[in-house]
PDB file of N, CA and C in Angstrom:
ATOM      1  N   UNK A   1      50.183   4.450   3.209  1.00  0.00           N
ATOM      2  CA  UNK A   1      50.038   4.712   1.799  1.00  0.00           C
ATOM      3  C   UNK A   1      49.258   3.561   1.167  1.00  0.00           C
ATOM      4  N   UNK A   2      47.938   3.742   0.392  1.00  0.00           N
ATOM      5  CA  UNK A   2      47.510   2.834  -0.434  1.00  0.00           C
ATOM      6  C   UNK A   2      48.126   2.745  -1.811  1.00  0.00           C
ATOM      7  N   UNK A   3      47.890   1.601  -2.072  1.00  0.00           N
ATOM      8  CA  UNK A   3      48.472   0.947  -3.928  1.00  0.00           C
ATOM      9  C   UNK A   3      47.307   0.582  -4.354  1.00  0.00           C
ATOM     10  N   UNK A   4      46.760   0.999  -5.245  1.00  0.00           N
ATOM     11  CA  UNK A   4      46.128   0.702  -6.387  1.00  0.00           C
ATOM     12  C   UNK A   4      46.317   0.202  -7.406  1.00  0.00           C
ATOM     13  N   UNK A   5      45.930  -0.444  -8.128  1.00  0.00           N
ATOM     14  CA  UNK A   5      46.327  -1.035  -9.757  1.00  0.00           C
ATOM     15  C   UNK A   5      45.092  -1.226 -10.511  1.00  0.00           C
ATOM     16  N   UNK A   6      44.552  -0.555 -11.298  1.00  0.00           N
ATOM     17  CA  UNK A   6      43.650  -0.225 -12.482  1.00  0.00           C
ATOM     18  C   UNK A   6      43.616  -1.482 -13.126  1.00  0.00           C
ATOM     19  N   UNK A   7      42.687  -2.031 -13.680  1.00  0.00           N
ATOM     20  CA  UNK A   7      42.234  -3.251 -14.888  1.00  0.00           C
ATOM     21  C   UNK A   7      40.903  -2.940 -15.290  1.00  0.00           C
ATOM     22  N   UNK A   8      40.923  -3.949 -16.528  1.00  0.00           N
ATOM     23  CA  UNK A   8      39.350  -4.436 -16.589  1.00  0.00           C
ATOM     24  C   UNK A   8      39.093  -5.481 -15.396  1.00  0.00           C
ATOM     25  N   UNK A   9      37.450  -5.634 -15.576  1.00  0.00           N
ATOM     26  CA  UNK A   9      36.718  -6.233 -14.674  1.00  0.00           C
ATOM     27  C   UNK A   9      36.885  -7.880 -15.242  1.00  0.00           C
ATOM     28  N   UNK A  10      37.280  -8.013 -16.583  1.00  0.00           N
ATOM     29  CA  UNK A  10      37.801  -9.506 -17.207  1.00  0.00           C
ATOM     30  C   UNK A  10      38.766  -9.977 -16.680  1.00  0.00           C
ATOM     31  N   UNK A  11      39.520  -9.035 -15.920  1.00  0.00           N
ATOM     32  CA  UNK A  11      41.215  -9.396 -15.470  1.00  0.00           C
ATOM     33  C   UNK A  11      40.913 -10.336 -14.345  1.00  0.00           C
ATOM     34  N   UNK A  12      40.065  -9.771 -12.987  1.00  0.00           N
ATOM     35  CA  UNK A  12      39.460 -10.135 -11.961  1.00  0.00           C
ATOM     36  C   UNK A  12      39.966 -11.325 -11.540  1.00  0.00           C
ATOM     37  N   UNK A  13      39.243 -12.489 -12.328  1.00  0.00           N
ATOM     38  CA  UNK A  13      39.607 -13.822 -12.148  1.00  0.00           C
ATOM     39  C   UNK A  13      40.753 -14.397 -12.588  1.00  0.00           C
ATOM     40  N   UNK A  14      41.706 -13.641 -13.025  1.00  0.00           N
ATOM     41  CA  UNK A  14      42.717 -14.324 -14.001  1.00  0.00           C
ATOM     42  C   UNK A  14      43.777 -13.542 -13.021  1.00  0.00           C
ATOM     43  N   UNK A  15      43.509 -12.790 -11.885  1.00  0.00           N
ATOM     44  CA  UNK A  15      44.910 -12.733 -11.051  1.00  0.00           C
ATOM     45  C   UNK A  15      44.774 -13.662 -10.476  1.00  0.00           C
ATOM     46  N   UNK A  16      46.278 -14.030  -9.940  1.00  0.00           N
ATOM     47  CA  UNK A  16      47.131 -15.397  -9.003  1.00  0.00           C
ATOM     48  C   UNK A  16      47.980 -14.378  -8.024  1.00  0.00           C
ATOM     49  N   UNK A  17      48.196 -13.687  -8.400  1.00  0.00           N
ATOM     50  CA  UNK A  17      49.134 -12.749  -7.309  1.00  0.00           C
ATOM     51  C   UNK A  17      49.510 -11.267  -7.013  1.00  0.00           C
ATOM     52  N   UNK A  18      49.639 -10.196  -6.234  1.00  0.00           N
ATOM     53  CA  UNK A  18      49.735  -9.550  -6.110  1.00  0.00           C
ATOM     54  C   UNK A  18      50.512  -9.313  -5.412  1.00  0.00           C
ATOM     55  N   UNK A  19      51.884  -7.769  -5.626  1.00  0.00           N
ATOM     56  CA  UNK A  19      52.185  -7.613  -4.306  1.00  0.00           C
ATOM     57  C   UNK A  19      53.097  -6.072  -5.134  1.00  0.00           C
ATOM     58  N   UNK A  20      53.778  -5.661  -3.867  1.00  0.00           N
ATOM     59  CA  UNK A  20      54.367  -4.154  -3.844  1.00  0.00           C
ATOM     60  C   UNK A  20      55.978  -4.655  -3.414  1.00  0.00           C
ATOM     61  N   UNK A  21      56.679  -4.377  -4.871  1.00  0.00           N
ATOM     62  CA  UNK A  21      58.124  -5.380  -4.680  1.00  0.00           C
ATOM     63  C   UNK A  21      58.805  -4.406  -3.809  1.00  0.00           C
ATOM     64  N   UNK A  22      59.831  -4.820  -2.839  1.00  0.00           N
ATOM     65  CA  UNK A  22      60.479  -4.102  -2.071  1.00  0.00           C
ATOM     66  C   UNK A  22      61.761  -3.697  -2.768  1.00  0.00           C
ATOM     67  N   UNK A  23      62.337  -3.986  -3.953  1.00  0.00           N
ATOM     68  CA  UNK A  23      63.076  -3.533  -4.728  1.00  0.00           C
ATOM     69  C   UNK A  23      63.194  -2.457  -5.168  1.00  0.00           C
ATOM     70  N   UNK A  24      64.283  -1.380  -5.616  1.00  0.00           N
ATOM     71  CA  UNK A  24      64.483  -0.061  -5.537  1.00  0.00           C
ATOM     72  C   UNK A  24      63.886   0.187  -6.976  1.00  0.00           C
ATOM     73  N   UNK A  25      63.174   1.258  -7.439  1.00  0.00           N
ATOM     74  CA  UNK A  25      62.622   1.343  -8.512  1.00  0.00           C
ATOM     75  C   UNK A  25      63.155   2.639  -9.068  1.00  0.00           C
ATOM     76  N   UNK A  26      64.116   3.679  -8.609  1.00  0.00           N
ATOM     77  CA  UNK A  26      64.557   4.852  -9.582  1.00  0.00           C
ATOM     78  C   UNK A  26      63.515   5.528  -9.339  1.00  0.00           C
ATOM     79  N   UNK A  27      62.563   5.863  -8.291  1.00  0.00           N
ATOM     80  CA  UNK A  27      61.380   6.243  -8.465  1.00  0.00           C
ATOM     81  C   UNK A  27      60.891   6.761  -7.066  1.00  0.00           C
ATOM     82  N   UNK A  28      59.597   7.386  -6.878  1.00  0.00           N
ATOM     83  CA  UNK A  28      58.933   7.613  -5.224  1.00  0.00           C
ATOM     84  C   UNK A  28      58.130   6.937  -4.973  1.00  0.00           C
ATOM     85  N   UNK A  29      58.117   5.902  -6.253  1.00  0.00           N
ATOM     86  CA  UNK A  29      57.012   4.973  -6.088  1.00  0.00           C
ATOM     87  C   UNK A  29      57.697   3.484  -6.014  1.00  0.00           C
ATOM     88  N   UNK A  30      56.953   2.734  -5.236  1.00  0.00           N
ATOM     89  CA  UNK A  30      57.608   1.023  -5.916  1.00  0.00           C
ATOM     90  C   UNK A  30      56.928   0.437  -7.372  1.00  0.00           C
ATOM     91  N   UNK A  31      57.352  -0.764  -7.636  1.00  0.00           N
ATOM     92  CA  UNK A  31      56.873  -1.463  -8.899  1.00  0.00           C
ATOM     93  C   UNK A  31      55.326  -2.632  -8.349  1.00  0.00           C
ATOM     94  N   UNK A  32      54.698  -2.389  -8.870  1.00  0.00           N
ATOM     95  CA  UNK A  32      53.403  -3.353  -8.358  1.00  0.00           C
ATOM     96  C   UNK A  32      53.421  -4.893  -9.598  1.00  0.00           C
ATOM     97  N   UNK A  33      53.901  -5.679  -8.489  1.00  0.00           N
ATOM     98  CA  UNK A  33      54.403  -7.093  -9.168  1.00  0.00           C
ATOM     99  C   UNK A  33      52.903  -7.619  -9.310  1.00  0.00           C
ATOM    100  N   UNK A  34      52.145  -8.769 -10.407  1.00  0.00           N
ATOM    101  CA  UNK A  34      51.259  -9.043 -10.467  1.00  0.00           C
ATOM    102  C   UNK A  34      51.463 -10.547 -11.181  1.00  0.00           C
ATOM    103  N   UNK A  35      50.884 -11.593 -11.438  1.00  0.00           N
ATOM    104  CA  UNK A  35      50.876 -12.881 -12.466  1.00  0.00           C
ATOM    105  C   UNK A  35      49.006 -13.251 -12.698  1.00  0.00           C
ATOM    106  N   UNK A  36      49.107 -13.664 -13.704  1.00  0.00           N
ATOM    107  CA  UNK A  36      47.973 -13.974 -13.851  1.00  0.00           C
ATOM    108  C   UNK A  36      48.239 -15.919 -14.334  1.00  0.00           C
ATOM    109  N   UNK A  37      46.866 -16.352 -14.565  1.00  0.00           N
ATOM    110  CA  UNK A  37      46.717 -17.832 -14.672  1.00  0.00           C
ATOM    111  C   UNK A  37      46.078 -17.810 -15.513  1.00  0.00           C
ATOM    112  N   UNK A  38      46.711 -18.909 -16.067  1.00  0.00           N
ATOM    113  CA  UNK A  38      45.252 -19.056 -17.437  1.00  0.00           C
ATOM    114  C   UNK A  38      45.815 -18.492 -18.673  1.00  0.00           C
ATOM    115  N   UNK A  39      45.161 -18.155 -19.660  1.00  0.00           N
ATOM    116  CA  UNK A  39      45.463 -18.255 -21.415  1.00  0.00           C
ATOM    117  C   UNK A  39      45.723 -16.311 -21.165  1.00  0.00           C
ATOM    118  N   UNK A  40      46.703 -16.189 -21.559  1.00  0.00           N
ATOM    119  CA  UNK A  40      46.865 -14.826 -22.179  1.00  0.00           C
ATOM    120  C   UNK A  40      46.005 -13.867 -22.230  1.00  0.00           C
ATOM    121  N   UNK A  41      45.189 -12.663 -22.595  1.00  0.00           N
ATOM    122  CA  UNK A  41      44.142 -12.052 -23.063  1.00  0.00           C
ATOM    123  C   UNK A  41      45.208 -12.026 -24.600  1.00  0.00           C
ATOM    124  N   UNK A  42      44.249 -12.090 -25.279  1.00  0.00           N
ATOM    125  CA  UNK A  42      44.422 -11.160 -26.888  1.00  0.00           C
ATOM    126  C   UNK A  42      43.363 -10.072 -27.271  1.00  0.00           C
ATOM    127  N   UNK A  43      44.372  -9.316 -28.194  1.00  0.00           N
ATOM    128  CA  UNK A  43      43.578  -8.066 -28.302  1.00  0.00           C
ATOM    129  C   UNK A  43      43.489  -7.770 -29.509  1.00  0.00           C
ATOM    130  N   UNK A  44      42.336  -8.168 -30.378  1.00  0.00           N
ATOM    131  CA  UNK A  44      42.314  -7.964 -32.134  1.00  0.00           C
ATOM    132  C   UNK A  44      41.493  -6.408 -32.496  1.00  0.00           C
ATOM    133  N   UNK A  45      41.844  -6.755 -33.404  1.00  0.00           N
ATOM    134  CA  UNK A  45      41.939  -5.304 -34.363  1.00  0.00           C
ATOM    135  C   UNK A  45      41.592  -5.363 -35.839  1.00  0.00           C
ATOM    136  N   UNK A  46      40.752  -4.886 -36.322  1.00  0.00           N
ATOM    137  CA  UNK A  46      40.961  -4.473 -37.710  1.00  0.00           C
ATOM    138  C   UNK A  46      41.971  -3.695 -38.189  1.00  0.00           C
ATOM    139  N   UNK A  47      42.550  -3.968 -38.923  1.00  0.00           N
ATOM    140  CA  UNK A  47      43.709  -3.282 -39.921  1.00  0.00           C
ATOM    141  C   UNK A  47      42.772  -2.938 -41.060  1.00  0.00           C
ATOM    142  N   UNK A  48      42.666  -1.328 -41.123  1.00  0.00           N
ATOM    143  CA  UNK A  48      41.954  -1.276 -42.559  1.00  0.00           C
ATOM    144  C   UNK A  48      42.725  -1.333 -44.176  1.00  0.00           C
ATOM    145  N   UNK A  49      44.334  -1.462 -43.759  1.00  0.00           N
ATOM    146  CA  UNK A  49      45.163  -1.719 -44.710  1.00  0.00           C
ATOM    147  C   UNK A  49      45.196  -3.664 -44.936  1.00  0.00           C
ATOM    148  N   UNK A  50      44.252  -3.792 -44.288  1.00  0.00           N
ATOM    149  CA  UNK A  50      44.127  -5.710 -44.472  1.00  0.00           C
ATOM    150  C   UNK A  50      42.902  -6.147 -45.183  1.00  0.00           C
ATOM    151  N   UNK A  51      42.022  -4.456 -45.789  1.00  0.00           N
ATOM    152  CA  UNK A  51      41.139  -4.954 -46.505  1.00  0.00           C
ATOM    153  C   UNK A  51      40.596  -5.449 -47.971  1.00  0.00           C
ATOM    154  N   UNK A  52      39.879  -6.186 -47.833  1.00  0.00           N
ATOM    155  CA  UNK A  52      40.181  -6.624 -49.346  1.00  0.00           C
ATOM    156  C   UNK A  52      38.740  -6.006 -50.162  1.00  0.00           C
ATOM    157  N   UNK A  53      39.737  -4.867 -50.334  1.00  0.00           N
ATOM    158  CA  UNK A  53      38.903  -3.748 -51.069  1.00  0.00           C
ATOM    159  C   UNK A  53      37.980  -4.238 -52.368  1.00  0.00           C
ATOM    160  N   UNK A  54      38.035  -4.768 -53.182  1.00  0.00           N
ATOM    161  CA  UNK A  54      37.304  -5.427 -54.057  1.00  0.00           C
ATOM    162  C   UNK A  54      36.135  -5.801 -53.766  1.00  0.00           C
ATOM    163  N   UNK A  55      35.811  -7.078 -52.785  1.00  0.00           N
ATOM    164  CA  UNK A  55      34.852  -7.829 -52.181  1.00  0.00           C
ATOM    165  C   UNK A  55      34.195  -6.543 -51.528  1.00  0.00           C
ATOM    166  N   UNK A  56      35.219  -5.462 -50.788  1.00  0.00           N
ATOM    167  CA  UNK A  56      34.576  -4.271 -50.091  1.00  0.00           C
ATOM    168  C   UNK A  56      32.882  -3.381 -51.401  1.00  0.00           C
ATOM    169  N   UNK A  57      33.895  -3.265 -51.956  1.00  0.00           N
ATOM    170  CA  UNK A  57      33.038  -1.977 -52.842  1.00  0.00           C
ATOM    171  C   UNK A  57      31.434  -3.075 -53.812  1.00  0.00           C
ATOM    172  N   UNK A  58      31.993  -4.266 -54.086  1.00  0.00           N
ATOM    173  CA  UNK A  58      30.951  -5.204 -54.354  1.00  0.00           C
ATOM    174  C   UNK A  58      29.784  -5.283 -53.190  1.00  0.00           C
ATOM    175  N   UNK A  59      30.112  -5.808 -52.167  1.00  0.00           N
ATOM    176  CA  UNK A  59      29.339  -5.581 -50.653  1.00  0.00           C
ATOM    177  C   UNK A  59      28.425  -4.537 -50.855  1.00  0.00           C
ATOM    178  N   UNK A  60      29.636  -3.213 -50.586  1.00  0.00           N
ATOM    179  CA  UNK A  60      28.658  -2.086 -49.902  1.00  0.00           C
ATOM    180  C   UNK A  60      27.488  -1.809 -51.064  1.00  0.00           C
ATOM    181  N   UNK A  61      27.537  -2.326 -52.672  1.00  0.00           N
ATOM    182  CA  UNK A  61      27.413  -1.556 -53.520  1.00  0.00           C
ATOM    183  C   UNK A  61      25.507  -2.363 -53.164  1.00  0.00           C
ATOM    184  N   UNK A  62      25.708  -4.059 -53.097  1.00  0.00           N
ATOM    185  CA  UNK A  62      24.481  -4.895 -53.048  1.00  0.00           C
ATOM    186  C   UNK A  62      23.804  -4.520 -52.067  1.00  0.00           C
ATOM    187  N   UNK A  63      24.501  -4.139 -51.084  1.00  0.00           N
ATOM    188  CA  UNK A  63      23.451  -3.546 -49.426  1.00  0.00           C
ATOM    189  C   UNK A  63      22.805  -2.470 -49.964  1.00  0.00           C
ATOM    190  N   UNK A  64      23.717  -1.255 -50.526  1.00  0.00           N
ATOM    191  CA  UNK A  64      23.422   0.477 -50.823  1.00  0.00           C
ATOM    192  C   UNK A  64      21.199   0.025 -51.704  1.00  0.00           C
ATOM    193  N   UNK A  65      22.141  -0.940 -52.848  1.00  0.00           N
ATOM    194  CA  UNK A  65      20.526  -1.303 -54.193  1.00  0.00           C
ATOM    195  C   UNK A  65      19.574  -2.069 -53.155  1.00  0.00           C
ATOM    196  N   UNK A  66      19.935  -3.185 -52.409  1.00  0.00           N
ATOM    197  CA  UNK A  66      18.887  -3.212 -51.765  1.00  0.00           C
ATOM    198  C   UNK A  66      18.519  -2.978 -50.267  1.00  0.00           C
ATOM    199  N   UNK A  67      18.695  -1.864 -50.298  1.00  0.00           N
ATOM    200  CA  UNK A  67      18.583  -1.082 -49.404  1.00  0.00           C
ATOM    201  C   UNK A  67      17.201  -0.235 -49.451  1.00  0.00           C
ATOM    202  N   UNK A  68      16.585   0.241 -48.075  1.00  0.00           N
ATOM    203  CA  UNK A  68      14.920   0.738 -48.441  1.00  0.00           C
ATOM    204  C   UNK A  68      15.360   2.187 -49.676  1.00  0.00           C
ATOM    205  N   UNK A  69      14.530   2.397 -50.507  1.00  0.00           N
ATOM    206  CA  UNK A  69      14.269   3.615 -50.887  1.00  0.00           C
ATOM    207  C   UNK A  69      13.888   4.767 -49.948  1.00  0.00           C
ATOM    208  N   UNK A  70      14.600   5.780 -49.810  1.00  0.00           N
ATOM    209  CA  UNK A  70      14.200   6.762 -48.771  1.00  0.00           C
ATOM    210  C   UNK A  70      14.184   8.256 -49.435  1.00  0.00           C
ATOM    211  N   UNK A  71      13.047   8.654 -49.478  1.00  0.00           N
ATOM    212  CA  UNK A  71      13.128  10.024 -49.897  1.00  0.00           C
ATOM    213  C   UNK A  71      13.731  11.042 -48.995  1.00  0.00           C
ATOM    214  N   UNK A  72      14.786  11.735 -49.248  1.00  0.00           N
ATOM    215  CA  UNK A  72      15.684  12.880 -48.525  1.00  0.00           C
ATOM    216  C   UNK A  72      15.395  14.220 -48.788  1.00  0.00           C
ATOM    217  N   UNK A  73      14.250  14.586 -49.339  1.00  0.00           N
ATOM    218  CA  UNK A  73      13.648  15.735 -49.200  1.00  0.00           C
ATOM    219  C   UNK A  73      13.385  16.415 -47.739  1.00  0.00           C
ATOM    220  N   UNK A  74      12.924  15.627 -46.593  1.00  0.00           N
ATOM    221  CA  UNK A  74      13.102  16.035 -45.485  1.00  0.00           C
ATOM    222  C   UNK A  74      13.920  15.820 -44.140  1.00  0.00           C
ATOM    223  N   UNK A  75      13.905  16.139 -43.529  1.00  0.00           N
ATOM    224  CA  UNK A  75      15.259  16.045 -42.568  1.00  0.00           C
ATOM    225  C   UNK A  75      15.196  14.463 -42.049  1.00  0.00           C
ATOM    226  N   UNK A  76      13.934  14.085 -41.374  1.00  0.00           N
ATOM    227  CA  UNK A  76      14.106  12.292 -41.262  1.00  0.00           C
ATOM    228  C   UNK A  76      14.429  11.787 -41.634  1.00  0.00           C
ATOM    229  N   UNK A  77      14.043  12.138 -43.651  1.00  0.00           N
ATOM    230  CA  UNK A  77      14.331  11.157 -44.597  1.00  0.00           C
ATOM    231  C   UNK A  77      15.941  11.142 -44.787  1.00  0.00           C
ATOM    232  N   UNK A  78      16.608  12.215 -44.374  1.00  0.00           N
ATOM    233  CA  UNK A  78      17.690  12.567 -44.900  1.00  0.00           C
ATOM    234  C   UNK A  78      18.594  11.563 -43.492  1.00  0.00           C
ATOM    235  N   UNK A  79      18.251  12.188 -42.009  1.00  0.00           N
ATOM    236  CA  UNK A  79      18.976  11.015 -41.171  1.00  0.00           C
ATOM    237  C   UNK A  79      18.398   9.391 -41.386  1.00  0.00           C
ATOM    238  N   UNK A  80      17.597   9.292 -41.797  1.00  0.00           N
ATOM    239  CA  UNK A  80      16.909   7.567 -42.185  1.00  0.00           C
ATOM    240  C   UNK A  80      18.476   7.145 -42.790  1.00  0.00           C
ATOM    241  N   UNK A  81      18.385   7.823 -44.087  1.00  0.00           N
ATOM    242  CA  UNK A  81      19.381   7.591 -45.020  1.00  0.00           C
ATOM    243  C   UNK A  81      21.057   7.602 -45.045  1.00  0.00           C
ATOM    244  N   UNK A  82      21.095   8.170 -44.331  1.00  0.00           N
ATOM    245  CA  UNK A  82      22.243   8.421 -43.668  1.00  0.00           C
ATOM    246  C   UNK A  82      22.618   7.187 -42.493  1.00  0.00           C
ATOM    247  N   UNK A  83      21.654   7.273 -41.811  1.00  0.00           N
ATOM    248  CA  UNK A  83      22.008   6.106 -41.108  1.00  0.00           C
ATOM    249  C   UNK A  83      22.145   4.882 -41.860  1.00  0.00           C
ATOM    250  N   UNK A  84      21.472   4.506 -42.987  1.00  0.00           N
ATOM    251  CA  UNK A  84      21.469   3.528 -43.648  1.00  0.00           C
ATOM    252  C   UNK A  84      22.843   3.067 -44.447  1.00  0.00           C
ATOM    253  N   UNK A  85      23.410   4.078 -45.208  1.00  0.00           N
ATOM    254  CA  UNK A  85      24.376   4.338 -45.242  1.00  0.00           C
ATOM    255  C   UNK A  85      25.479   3.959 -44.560  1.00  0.00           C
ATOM    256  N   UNK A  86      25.761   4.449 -43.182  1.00  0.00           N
ATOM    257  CA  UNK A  86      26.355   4.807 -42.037  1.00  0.00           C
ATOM    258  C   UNK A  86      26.690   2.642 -41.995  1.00  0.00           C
ATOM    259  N   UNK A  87      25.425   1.959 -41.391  1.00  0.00           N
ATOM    260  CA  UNK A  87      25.407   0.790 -41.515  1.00  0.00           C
ATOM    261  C   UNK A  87      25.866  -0.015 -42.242  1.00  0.00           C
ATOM    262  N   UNK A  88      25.420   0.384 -43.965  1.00  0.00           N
ATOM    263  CA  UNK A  88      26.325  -0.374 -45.003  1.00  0.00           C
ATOM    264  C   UNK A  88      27.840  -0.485 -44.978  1.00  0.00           C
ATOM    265  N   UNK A  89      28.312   0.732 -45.220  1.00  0.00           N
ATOM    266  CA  UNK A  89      29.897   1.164 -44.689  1.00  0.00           C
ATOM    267  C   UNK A  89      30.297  -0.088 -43.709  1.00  0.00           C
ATOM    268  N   UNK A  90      29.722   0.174 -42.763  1.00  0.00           N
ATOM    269  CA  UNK A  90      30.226  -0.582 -41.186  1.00  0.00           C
ATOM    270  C   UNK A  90      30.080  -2.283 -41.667  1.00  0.00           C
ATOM    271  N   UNK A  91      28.557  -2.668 -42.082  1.00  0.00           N
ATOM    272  CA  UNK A  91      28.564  -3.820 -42.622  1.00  0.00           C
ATOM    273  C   UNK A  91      29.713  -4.332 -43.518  1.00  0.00           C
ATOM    274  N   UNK A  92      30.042  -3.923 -44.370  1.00  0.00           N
ATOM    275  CA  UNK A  92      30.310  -3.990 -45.819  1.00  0.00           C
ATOM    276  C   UNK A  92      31.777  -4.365 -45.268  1.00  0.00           C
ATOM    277  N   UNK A  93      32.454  -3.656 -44.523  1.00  0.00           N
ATOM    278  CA  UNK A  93      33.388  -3.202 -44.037  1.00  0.00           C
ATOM    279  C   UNK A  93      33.991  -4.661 -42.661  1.00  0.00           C
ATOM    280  N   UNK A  94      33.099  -4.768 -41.839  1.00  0.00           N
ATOM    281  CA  UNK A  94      33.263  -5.619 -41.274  1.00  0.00           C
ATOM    282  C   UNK A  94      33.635  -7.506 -41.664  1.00  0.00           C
ATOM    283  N   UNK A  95      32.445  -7.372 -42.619  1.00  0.00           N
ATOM    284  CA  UNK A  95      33.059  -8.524 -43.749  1.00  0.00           C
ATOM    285  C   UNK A  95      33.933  -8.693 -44.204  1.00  0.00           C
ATOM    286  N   UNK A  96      34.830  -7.621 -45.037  1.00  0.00           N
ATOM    287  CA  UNK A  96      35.920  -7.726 -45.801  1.00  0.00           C
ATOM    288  C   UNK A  96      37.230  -7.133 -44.789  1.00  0.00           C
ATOM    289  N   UNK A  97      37.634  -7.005 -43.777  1.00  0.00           N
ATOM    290  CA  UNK A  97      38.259  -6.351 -43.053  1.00  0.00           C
ATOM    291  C   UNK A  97      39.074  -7.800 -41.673  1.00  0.00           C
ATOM    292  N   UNK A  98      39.250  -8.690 -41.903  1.00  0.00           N
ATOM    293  CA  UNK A  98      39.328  -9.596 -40.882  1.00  0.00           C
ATOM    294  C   UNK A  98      40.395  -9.524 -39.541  1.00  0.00           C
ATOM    295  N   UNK A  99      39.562  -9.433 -38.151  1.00  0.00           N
ATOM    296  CA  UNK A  99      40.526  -9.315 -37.682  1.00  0.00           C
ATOM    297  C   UNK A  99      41.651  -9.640 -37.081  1.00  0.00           C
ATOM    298  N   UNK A 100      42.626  -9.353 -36.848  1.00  0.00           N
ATOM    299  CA  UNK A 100      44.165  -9.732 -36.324  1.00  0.00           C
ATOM    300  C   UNK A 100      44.084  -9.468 -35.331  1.00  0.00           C
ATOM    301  N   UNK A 101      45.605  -9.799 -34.622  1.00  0.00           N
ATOM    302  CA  UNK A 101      45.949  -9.675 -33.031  1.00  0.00           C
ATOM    303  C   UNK A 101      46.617  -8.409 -33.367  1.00  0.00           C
ATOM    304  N   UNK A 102      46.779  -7.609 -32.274  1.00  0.00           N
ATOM    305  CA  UNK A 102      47.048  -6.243 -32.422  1.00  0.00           C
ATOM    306  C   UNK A 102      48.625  -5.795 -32.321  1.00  0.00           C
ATOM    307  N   UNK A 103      49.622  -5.461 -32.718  1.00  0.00           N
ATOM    308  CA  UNK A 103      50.812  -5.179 -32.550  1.00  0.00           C
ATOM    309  C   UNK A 103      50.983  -4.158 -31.813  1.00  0.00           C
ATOM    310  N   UNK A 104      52.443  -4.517 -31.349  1.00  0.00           N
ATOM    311  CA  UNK A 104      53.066  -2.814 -30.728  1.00  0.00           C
ATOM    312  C   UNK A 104      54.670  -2.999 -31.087  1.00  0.00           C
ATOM    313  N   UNK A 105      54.648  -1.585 -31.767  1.00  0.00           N
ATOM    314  CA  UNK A 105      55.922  -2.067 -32.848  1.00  0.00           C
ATOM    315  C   UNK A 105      55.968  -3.217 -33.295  1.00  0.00           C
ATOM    316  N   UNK A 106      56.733  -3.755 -33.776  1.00  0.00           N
ATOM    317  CA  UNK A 106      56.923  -4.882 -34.422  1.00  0.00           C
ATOM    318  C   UNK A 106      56.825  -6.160 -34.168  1.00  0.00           C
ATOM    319  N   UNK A 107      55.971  -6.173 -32.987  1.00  0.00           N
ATOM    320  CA  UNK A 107      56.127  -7.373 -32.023  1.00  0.00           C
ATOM    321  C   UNK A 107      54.262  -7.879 -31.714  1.00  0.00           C
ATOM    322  N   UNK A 108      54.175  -8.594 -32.246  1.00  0.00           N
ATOM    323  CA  UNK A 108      52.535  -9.089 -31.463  1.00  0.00           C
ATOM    324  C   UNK A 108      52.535  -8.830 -29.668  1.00  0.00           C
ATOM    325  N   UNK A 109      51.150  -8.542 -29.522  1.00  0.00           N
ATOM    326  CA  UNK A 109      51.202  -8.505 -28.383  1.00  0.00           C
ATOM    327  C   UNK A 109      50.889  -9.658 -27.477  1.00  0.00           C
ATOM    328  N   UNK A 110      52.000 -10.079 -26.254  1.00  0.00           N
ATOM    329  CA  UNK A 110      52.281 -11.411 -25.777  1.00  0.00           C
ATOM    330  C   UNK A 110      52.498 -10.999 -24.010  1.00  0.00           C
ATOM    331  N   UNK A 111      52.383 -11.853 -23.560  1.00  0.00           N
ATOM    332  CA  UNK A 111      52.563 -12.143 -22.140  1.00  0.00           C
ATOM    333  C   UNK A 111      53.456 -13.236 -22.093  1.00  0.00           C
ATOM    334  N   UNK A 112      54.812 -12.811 -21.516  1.00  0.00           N
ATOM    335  CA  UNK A 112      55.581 -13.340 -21.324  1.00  0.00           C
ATOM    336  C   UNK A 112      56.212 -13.250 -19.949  1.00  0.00           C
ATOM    337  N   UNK A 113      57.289 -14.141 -19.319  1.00  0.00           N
ATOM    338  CA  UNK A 113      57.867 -13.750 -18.162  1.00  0.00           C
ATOM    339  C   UNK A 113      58.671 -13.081 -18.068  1.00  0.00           C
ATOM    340  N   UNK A 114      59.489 -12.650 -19.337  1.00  0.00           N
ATOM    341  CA  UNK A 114      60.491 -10.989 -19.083  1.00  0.00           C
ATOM    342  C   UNK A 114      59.515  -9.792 -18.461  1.00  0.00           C
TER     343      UNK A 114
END
């Protein structure tokens, strides 16, 4: 029987150990024991409830005015614009939006030895 264990390709260097615990698992499968070395990974996130909407709508409003003039009479002009758009949002958004470490339930997410 082969064992596999799925990661990113970042993980790679940051294993120290591997193995297939001989301990009973409630299961048809065993538990695949692993440790890594080195600093934690963290995993951030925008919270769009962390934005500071004010600075937001000021932003998008200075990008939107100077932004190219695009006539939307025809279909280019109309995706030009749209994309332009599309960008401000994301810009505008990225600025005022800062990001955090990511939770699960109520708990930051941590690497610990439990």
């Amino acid at each position: 029987m082969t064992d596999i264990t799925l990661g990113s390709f970042g993980f790679l260097e940051s294993f120290k150990t591997w193995e297939v615990s001989s301990k009973p698992s409630l299961s048809d499968h065993r538990h695949i024991l692993f440790t890594f070395e080195g600093s934690p990974p963290v995993c951030l996130i925008r919270n769009p409830r962390g934005t500071n909407w004010d600075p937001f709508r000021e932003g998008l409003k200075g990008i939107l005015e100077r932004g190219p003039k695009i006539n939307i009479e025809d279909e280019a002009g109309l995706g030009l614009a749209i994309h332009s758009v599309q960008q401000a949002l994301i810009s505008a958004y990225v600025k005022n939006c800062p990001l955090t470490s990511a939770m699960t339930g109520k708990h930051y997410l941590k690497w610990t030895y439990e």
